[in-house]
PDB file of N, CA and C in Angstrom:
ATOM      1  N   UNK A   1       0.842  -1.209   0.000  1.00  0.00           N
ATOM      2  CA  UNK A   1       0.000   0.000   0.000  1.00  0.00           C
ATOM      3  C   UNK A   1       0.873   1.254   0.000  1.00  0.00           C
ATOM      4  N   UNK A   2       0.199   2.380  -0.533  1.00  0.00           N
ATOM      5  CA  UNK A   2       0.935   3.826  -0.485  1.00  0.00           C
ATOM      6  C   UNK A   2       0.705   4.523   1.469  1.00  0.00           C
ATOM      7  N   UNK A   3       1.553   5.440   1.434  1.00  0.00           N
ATOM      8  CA  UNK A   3       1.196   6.296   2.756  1.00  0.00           C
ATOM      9  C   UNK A   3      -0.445   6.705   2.419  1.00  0.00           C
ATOM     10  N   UNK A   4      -0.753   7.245   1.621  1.00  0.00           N
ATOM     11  CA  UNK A   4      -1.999   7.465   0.942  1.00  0.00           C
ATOM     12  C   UNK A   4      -2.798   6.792   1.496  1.00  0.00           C
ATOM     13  N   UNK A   5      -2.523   5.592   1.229  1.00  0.00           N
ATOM     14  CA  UNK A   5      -3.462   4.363   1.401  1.00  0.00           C
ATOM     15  C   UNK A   5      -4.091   4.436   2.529  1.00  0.00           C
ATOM     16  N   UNK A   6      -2.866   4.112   3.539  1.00  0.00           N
ATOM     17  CA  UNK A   6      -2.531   3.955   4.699  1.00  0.00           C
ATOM     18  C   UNK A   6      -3.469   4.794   5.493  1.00  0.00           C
ATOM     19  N   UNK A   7      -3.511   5.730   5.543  1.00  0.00           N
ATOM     20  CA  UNK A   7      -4.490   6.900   6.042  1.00  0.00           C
ATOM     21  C   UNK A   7      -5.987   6.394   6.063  1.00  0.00           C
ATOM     22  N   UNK A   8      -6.463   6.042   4.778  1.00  0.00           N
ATOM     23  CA  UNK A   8      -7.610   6.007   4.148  1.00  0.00           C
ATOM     24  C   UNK A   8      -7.702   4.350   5.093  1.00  0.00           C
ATOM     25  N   UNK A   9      -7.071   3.511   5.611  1.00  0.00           N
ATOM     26  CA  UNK A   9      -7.346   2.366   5.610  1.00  0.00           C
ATOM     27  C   UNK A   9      -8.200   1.736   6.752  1.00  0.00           C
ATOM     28  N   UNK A  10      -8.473   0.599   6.600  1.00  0.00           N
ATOM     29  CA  UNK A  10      -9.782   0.409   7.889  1.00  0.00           C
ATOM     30  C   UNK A  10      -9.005  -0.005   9.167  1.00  0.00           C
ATOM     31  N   UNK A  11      -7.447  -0.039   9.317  1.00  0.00           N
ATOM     32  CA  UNK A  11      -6.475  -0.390  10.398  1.00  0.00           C
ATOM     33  C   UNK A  11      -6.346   0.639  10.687  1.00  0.00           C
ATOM     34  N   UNK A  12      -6.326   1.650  10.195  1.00  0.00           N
ATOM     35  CA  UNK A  12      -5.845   3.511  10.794  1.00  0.00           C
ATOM     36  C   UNK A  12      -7.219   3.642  11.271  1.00  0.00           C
ATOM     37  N   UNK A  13      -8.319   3.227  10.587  1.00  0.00           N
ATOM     38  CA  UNK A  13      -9.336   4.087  11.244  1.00  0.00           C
ATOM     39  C   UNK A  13     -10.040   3.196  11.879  1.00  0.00           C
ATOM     40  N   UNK A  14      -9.881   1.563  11.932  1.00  0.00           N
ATOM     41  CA  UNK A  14     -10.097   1.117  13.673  1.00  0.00           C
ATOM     42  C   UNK A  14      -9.114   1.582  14.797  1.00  0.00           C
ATOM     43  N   UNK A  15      -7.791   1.482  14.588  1.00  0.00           N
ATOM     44  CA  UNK A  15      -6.921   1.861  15.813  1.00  0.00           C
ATOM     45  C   UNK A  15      -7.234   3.393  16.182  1.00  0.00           C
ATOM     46  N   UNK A  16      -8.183   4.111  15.312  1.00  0.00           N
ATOM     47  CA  UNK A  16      -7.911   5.440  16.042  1.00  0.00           C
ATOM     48  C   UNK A  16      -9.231   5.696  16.316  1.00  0.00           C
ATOM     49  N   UNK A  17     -10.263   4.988  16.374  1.00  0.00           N
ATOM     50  CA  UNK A  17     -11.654   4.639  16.795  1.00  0.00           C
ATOM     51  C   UNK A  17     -11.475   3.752  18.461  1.00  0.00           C
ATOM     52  N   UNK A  18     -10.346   2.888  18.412  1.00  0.00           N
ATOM     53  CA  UNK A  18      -9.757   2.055  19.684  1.00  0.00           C
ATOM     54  C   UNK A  18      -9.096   3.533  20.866  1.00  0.00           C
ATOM     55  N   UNK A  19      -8.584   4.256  20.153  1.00  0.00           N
ATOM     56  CA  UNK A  19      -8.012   5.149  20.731  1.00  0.00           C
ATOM     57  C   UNK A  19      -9.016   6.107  21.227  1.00  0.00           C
ATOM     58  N   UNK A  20      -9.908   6.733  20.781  1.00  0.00           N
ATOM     59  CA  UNK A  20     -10.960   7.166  20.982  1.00  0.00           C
ATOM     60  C   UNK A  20     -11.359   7.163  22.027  1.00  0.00           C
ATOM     61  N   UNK A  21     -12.001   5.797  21.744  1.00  0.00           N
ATOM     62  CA  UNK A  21     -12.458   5.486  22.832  1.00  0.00           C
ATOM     63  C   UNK A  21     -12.596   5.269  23.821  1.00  0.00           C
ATOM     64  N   UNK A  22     -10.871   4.844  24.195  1.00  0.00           N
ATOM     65  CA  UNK A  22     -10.436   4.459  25.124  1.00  0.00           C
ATOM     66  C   UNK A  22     -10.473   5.697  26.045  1.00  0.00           C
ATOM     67  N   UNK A  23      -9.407   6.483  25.606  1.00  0.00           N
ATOM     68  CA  UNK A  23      -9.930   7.834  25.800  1.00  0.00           C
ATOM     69  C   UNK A  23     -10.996   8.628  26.643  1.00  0.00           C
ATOM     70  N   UNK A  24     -11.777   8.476  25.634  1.00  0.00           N
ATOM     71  CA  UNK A  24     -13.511   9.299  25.994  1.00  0.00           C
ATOM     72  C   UNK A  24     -14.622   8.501  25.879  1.00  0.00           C
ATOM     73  N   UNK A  25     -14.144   6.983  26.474  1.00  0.00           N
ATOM     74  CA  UNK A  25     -15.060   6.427  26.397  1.00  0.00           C
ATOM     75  C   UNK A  25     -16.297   6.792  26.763  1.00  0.00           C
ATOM     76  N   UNK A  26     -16.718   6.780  27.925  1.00  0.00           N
ATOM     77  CA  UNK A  26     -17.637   7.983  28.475  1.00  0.00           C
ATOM     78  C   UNK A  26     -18.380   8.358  27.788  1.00  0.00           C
ATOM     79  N   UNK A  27     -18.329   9.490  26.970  1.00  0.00           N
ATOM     80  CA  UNK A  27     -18.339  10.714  26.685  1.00  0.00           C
ATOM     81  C   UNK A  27     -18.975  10.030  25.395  1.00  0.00           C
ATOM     82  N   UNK A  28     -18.291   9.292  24.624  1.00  0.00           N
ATOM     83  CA  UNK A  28     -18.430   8.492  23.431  1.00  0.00           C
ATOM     84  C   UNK A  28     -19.042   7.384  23.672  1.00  0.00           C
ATOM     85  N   UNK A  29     -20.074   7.203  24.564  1.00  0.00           N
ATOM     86  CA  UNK A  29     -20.113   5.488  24.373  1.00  0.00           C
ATOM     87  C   UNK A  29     -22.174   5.599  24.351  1.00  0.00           C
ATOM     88  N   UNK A  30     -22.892   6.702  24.565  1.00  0.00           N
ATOM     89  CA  UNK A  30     -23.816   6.675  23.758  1.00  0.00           C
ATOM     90  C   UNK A  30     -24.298   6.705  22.128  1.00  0.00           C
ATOM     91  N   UNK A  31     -23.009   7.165  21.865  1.00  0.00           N
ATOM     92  CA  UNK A  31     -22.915   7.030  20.286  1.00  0.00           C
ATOM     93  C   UNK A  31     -23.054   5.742  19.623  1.00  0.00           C
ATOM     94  N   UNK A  32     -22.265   4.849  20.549  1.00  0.00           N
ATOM     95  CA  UNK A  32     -21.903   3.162  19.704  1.00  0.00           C
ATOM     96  C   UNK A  32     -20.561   3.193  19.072  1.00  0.00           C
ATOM     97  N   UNK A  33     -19.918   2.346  19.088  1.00  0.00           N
ATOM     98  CA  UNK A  33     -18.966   2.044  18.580  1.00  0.00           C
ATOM     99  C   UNK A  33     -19.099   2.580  16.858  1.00  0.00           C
ATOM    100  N   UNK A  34     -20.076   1.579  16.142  1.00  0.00           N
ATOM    101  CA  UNK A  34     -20.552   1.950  14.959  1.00  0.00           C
ATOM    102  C   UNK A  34     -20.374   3.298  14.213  1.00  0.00           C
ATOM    103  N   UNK A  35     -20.887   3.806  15.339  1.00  0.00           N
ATOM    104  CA  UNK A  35     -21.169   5.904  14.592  1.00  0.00           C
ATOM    105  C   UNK A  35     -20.063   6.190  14.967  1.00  0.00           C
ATOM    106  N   UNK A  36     -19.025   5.773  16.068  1.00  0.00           N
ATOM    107  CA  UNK A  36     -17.549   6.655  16.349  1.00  0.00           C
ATOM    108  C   UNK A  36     -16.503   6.024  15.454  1.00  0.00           C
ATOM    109  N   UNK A  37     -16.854   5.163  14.839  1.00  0.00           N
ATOM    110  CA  UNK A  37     -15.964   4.503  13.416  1.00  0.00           C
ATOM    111  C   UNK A  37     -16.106   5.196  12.729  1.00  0.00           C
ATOM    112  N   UNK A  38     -17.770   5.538  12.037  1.00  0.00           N
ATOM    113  CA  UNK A  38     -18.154   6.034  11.078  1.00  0.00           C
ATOM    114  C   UNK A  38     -17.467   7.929  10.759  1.00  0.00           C
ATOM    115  N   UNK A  39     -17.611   8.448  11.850  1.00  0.00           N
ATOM    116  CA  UNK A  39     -16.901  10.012  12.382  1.00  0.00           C
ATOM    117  C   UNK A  39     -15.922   9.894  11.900  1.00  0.00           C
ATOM    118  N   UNK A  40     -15.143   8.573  12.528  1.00  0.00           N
ATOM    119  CA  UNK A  40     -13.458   8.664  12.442  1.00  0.00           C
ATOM    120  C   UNK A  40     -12.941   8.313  10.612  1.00  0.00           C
ATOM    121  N   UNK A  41     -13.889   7.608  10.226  1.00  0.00           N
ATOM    122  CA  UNK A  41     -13.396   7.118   9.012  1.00  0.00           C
ATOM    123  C   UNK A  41     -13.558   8.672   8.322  1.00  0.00           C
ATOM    124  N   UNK A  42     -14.539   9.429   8.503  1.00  0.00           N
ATOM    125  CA  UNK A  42     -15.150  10.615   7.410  1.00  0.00           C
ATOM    126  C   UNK A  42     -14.007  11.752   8.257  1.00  0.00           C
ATOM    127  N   UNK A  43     -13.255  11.949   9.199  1.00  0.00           N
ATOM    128  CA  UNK A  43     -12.452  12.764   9.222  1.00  0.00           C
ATOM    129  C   UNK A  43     -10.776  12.213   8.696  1.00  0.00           C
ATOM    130  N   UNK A  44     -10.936  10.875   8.919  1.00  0.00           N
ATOM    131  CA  UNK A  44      -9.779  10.697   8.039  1.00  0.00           C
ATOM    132  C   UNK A  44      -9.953  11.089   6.732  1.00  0.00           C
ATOM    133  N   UNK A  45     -11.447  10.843   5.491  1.00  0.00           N
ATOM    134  CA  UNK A  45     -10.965  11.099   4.624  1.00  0.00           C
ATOM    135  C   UNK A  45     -10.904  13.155   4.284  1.00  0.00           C
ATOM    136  N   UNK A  46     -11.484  13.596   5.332  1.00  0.00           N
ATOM    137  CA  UNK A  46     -11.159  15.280   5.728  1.00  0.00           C
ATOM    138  C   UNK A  46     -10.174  15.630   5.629  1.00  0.00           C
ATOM    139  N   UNK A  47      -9.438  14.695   6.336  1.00  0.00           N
ATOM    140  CA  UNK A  47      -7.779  14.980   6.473  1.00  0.00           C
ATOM    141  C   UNK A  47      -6.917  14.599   5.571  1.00  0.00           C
ATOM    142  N   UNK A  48      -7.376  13.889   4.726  1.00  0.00           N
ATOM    143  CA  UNK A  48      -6.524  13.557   3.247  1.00  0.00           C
ATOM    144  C   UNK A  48      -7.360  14.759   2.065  1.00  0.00           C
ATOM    145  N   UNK A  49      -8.102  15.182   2.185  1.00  0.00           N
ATOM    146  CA  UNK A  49      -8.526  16.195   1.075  1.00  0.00           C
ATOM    147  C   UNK A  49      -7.887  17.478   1.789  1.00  0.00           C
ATOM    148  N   UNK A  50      -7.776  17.878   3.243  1.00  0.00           N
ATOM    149  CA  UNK A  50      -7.081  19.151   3.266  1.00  0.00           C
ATOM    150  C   UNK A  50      -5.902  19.163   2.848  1.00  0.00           C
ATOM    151  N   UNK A  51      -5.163  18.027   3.165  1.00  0.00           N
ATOM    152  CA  UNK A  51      -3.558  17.766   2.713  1.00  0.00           C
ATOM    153  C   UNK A  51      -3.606  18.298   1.190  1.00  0.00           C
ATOM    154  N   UNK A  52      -4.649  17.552   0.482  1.00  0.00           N
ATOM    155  CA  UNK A  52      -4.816  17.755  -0.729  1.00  0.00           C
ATOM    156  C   UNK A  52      -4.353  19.123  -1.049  1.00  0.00           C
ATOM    157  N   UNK A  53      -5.506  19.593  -0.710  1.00  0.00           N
ATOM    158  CA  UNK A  53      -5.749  20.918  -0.946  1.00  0.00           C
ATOM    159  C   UNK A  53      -4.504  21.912  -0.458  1.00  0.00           C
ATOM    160  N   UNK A  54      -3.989  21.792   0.828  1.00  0.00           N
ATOM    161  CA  UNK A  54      -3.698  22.687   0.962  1.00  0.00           C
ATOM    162  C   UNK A  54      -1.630  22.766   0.937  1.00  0.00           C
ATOM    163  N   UNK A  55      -1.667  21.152   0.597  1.00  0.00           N
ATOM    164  CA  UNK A  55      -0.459  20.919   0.277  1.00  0.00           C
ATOM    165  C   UNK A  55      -0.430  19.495  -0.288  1.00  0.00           C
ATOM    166  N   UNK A  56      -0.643  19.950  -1.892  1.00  0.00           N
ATOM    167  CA  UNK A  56      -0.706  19.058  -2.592  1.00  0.00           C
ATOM    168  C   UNK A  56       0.443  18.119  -3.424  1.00  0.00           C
ATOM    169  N   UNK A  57       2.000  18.704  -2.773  1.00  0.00           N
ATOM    170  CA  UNK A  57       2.891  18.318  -3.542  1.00  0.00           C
ATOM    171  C   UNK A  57       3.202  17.229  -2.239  1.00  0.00           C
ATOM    172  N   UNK A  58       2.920  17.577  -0.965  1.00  0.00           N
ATOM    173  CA  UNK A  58       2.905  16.344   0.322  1.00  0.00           C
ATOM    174  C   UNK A  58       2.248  15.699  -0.161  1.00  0.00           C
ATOM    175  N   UNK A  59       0.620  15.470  -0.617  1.00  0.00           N
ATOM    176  CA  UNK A  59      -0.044  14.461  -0.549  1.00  0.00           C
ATOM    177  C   UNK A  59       0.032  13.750  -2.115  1.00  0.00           C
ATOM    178  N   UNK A  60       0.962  14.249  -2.870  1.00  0.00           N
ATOM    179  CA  UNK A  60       1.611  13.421  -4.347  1.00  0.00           C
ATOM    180  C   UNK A  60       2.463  12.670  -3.537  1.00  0.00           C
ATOM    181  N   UNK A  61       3.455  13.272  -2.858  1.00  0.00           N
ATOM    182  CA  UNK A  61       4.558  12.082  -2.122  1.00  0.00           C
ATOM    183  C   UNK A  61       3.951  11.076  -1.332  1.00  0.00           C
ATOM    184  N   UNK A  62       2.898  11.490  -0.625  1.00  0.00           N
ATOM    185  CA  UNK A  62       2.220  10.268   0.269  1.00  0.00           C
ATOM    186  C   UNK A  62       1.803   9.665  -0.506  1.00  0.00           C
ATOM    187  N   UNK A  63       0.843  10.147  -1.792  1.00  0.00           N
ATOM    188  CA  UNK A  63       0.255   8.719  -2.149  1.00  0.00           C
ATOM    189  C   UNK A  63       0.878   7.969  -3.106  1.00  0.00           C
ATOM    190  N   UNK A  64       2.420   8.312  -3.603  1.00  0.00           N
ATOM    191  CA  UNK A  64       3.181   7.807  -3.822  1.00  0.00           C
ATOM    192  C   UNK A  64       4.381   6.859  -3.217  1.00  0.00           C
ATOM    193  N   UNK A  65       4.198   6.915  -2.040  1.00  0.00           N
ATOM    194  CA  UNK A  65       4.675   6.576  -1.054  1.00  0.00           C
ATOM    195  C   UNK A  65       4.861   5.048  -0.426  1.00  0.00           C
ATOM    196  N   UNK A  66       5.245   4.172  -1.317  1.00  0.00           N
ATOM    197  CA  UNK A  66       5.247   2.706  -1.488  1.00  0.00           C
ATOM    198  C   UNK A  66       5.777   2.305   0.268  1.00  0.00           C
ATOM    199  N   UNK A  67       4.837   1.660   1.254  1.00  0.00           N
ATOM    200  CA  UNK A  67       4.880   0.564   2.261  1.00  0.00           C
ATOM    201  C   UNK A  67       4.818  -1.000   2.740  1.00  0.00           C
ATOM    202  N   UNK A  68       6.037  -1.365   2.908  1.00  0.00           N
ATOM    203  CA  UNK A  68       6.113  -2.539   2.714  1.00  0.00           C
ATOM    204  C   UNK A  68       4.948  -3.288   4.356  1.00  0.00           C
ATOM    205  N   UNK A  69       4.610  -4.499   4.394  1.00  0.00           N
ATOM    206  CA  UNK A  69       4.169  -4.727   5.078  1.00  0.00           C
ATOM    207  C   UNK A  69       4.788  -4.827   6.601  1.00  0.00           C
ATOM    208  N   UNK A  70       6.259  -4.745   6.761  1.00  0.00           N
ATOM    209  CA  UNK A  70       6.497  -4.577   7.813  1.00  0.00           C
ATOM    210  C   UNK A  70       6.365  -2.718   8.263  1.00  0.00           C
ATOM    211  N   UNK A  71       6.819  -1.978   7.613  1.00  0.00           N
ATOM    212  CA  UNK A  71       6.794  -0.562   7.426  1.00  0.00           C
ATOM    213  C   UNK A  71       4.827  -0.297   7.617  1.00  0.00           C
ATOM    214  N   UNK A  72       3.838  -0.729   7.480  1.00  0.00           N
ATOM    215  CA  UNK A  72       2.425  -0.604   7.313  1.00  0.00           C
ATOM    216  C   UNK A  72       2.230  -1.429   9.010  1.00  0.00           C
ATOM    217  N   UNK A  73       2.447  -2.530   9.250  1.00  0.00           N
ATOM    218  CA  UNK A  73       2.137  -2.467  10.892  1.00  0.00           C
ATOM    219  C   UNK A  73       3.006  -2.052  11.500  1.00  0.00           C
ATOM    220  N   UNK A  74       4.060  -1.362  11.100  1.00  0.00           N
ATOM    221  CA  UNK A  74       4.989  -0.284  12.746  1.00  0.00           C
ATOM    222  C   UNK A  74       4.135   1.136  12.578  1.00  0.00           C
ATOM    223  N   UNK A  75       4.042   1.767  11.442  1.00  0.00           N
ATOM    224  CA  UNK A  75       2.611   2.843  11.336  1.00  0.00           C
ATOM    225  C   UNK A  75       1.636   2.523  12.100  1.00  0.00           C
ATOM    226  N   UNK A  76       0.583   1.312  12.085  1.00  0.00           N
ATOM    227  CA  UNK A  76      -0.235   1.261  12.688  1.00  0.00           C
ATOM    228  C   UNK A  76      -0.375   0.936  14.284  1.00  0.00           C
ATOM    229  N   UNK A  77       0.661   0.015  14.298  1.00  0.00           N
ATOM    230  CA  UNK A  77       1.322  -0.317  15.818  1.00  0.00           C
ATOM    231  C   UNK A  77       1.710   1.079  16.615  1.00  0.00           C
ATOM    232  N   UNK A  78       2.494   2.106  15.860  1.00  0.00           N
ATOM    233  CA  UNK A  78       2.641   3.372  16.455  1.00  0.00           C
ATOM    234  C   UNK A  78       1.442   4.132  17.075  1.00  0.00           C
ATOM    235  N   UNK A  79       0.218   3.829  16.320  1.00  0.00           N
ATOM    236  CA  UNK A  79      -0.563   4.864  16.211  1.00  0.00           C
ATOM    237  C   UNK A  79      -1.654   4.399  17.503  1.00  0.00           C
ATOM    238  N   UNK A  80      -1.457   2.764  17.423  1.00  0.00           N
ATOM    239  CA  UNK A  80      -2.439   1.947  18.686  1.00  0.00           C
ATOM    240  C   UNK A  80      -1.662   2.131  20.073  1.00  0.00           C
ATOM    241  N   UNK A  81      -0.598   2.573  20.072  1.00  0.00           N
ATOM    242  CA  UNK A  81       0.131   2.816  21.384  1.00  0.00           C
ATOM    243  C   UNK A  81      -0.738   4.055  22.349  1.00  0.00           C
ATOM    244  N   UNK A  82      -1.020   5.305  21.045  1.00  0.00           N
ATOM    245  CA  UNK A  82      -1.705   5.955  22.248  1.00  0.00           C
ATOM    246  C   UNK A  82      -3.016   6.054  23.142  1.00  0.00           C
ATOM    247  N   UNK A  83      -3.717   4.737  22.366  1.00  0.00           N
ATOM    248  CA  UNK A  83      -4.843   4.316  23.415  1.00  0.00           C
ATOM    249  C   UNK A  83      -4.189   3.271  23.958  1.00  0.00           C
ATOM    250  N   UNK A  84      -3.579   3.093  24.558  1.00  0.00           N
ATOM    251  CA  UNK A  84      -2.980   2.124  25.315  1.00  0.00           C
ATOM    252  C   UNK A  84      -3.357   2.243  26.528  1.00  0.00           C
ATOM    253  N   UNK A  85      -3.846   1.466  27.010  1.00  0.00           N
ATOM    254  CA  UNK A  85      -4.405   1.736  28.522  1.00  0.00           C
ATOM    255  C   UNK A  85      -3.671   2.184  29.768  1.00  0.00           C
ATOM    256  N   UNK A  86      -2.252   1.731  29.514  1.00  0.00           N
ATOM    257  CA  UNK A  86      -1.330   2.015  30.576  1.00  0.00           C
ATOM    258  C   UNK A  86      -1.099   3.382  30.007  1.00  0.00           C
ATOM    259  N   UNK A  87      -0.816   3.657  28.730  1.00  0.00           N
ATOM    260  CA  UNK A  87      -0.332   5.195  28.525  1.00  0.00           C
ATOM    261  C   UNK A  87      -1.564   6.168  28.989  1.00  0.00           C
ATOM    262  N   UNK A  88      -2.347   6.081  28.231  1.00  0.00           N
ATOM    263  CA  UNK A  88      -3.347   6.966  28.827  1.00  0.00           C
ATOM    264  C   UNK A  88      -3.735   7.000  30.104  1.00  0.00           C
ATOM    265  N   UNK A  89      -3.438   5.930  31.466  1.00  0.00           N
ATOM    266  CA  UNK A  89      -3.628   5.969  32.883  1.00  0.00           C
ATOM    267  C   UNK A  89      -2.627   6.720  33.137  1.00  0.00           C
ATOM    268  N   UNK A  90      -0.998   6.688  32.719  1.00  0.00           N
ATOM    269  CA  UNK A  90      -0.042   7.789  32.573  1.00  0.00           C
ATOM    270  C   UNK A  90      -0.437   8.902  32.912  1.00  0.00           C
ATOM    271  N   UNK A  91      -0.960   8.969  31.545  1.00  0.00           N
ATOM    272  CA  UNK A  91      -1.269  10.325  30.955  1.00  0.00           C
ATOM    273  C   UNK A  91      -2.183  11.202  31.606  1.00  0.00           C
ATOM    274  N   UNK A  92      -3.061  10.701  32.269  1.00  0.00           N
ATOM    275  CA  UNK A  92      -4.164  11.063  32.619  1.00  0.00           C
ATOM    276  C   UNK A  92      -3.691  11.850  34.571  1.00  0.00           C
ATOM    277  N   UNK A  93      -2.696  10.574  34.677  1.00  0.00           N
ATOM    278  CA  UNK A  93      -2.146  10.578  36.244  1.00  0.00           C
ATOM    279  C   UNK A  93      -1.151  11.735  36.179  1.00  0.00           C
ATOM    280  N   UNK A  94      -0.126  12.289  35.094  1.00  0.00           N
ATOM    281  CA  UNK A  94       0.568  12.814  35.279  1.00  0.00           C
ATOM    282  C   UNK A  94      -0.693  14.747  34.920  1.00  0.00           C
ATOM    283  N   UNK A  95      -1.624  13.939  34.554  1.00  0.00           N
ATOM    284  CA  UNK A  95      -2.070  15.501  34.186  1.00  0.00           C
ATOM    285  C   UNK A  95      -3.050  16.221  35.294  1.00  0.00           C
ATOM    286  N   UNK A  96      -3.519  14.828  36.184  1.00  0.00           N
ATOM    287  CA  UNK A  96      -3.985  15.147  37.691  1.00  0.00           C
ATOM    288  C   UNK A  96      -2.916  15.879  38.544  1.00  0.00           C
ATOM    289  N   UNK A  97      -1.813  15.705  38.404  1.00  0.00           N
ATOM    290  CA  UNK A  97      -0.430  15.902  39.146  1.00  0.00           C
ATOM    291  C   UNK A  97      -0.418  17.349  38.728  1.00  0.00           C
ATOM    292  N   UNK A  98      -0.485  17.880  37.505  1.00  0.00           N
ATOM    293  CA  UNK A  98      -0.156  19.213  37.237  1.00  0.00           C
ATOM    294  C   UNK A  98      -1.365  19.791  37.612  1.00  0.00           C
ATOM    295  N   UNK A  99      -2.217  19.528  37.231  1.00  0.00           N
ATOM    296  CA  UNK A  99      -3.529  20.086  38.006  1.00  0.00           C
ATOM    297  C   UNK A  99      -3.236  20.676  39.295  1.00  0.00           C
ATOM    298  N   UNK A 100      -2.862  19.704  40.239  1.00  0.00           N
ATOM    299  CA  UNK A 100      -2.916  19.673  41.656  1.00  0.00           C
ATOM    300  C   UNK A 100      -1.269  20.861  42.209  1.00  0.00           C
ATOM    301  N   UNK A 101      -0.462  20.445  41.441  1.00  0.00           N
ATOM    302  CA  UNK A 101       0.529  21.608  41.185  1.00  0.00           C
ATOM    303  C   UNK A 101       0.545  22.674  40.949  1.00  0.00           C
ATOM    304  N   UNK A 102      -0.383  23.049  39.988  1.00  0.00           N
ATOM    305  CA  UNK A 102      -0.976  23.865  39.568  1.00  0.00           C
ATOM    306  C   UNK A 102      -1.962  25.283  39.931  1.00  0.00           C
ATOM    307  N   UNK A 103      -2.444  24.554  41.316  1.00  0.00           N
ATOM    308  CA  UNK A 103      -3.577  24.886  41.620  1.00  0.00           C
ATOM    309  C   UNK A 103      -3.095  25.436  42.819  1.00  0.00           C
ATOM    310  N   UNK A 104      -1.751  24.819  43.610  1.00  0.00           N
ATOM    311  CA  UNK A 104      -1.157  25.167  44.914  1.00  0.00           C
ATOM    312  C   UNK A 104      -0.069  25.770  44.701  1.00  0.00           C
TER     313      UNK A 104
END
């Protein structure tokens, strides 16, 4: 597949529907899984027409952009790290911390 591809693909836009969620689950979970796929898939392809548009000699190189299959799951593997449950408990813990720092 191209970088192009890659963007547009149903592994980018489950892992970042996984991420999501994980996330804001909450917040997101009267929606359904279903409709927060559906969001995520239609702003990925948002985000490949602004590229387009607004820098179109990037998105010639991306979608020219030949990925071999090991190179296509370290992209996607990268991208599932930040719903990671331990990162985001991190994340979440270190941002209570500044809060509380913050505040005193």
């Amino acid at each position: 597949p191209t970088g192009g591809a890659l963007l547009q693909s149903d592994e980018v836009a489950d892992a970042t529907t996984r991420n999501l969620l994980t996330l804001h689950g909450e917040a997101l979970a009267p929606m359904g899984h279903a409709a927060v796929r559906e969001r995520v898939a239609a702003g990925l392809a948002r985000v490949d027409a602004a590229l387009e548009q607004l820098h179109p000699e990037a998105h010639r190189q991306l979608s020219e952009l030949q990925l071999g299959s090991k190179e296509k799951a370290a992209a996607v593997r990268s991208l599932q790290a930040f719903g990671d449950a331990r990162m985001v408990a991190a994340s979440r813990a270190v941002l209570e911390e500044f809060r509380g720092g913050a505040a005193g």
